[in-house]
C-alpha atoms as a PDB file:
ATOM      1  CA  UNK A   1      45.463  -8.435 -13.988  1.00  0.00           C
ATOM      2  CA  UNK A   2      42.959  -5.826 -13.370  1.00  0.00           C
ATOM      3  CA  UNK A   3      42.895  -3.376 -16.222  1.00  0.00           C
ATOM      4  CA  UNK A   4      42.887  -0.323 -13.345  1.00  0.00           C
ATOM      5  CA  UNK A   5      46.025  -1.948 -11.539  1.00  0.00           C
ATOM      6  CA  UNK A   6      48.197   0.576 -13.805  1.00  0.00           C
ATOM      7  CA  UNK A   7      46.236   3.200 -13.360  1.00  0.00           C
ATOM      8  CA  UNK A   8      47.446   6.696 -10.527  1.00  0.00           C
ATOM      9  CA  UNK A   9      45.506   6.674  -6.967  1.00  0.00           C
ATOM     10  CA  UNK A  10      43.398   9.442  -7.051  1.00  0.00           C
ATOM     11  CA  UNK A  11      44.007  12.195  -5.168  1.00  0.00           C
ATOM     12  CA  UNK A  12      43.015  12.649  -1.560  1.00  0.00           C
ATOM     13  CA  UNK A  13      40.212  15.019  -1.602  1.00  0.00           C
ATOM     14  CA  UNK A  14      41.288  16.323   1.887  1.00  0.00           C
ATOM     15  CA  UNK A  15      44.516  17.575   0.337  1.00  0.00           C
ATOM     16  CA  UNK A  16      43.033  20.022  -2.662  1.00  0.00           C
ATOM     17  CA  UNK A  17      41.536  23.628  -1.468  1.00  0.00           C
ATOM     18  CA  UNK A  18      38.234  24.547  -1.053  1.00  0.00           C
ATOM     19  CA  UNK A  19      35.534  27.346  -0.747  1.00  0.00           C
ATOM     20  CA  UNK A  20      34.765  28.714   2.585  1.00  0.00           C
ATOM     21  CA  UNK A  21      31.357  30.412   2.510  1.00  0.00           C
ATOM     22  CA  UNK A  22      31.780  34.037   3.733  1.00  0.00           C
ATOM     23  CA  UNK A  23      28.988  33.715   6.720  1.00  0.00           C
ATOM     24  CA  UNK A  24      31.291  31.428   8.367  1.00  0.00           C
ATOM     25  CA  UNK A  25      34.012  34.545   8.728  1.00  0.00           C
ATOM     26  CA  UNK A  26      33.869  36.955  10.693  1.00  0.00           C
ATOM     27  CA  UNK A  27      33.791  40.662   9.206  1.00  0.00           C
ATOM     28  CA  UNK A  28      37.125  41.565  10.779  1.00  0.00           C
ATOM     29  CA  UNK A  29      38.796  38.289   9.200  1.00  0.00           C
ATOM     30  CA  UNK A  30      37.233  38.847   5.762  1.00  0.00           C
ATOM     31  CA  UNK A  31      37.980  42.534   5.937  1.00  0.00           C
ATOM     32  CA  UNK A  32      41.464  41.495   6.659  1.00  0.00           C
ATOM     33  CA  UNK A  33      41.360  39.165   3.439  1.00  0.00           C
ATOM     34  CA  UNK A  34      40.199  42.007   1.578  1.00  0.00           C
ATOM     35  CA  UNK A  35      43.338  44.682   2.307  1.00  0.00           C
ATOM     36  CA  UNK A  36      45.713  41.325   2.005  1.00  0.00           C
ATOM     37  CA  UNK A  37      43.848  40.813  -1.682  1.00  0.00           C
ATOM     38  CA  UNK A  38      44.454  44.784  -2.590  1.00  0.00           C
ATOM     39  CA  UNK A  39      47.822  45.213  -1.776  1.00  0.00           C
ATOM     40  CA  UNK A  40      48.748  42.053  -3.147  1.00  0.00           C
ATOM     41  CA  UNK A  41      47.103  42.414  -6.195  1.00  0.00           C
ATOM     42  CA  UNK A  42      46.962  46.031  -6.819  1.00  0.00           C
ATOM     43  CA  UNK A  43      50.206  47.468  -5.304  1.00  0.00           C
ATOM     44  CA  UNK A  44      51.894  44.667  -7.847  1.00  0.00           C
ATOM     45  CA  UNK A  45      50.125  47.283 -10.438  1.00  0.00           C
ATOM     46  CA  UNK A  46      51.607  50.021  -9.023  1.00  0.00           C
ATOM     47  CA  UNK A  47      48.431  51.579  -7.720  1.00  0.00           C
ATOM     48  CA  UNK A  48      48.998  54.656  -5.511  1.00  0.00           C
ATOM     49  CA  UNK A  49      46.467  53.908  -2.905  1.00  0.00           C
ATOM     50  CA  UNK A  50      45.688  49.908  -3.639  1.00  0.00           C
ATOM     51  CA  UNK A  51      43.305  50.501  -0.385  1.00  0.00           C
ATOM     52  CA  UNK A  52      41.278  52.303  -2.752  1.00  0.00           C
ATOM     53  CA  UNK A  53      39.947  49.026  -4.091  1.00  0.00           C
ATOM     54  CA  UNK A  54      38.848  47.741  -0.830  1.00  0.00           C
ATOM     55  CA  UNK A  55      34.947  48.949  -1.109  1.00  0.00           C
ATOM     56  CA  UNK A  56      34.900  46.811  -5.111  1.00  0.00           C
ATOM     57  CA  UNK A  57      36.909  43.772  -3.603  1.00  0.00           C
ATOM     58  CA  UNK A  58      34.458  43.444  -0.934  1.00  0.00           C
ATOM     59  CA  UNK A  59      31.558  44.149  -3.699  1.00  0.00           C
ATOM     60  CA  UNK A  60      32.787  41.178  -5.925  1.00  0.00           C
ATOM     61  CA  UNK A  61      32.931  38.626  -2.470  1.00  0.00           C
ATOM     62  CA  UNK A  62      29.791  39.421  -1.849  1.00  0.00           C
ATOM     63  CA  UNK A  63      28.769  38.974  -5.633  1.00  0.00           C
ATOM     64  CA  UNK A  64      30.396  35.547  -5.871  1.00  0.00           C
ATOM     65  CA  UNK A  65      32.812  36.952  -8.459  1.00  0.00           C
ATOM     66  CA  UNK A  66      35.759  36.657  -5.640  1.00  0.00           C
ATOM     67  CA  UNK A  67      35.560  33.787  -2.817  1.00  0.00           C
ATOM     68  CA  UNK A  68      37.673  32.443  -0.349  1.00  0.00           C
ATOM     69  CA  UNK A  69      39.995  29.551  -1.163  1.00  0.00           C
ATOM     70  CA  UNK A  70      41.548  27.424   1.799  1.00  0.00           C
ATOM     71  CA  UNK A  71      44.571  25.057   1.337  1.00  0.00           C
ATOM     72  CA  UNK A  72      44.698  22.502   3.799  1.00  0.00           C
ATOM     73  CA  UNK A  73      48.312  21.484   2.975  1.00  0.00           C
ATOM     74  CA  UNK A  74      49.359  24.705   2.709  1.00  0.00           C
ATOM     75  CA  UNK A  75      47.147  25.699   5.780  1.00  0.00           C
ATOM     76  CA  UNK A  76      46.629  29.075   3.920  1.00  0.00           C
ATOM     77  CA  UNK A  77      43.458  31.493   2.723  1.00  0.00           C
ATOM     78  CA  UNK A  78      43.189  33.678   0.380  1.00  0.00           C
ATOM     79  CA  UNK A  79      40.590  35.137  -2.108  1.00  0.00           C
ATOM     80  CA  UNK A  80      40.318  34.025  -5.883  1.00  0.00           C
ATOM     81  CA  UNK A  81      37.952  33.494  -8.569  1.00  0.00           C
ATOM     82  CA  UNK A  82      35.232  31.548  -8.301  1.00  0.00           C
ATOM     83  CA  UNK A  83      35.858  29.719 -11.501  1.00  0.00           C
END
């Protein structure tokens, strides 16, 4: 018997999310990401305007410190950390 015959298959690597690089998007798209990310995020936090946040979201994707994720099984995007 093969000592690996016990072991899990791995994981298809076409089912786990990804990093979309930012030049592919276009501006209206990753704008779009960026309002979805601050109301999410900050009107959970109860921020009065979470719109506000917009101009340091987009800062931080174009830092690195936020990127876009895709999901191929759940066919979603979104931004996260890059970590």
């Amino acid at each position: 018997m093969h000592p690996d015959s016990n072991s899990h298959p791995q994981a298809d690597p076409r089912d786990e999310r990804f990093v979309v690089d930012t030049h592919l998007i276009p501006c209206d798209q990753l704008e779009g990401l960026v309002e979805e990310y601050c109301t999410r995020y900050h009107g959970l936090n109860d921020v009065e305007a979470p719109l506000s946040e917009r101009d340091r979201v987009m800062a931080a994707v174009t830092r690195g410190d936020l990127v876009v994720w895709f999901d191929p099984v759940d066919n979603s995007v979104g931004l996260g950390s890059a970590g």
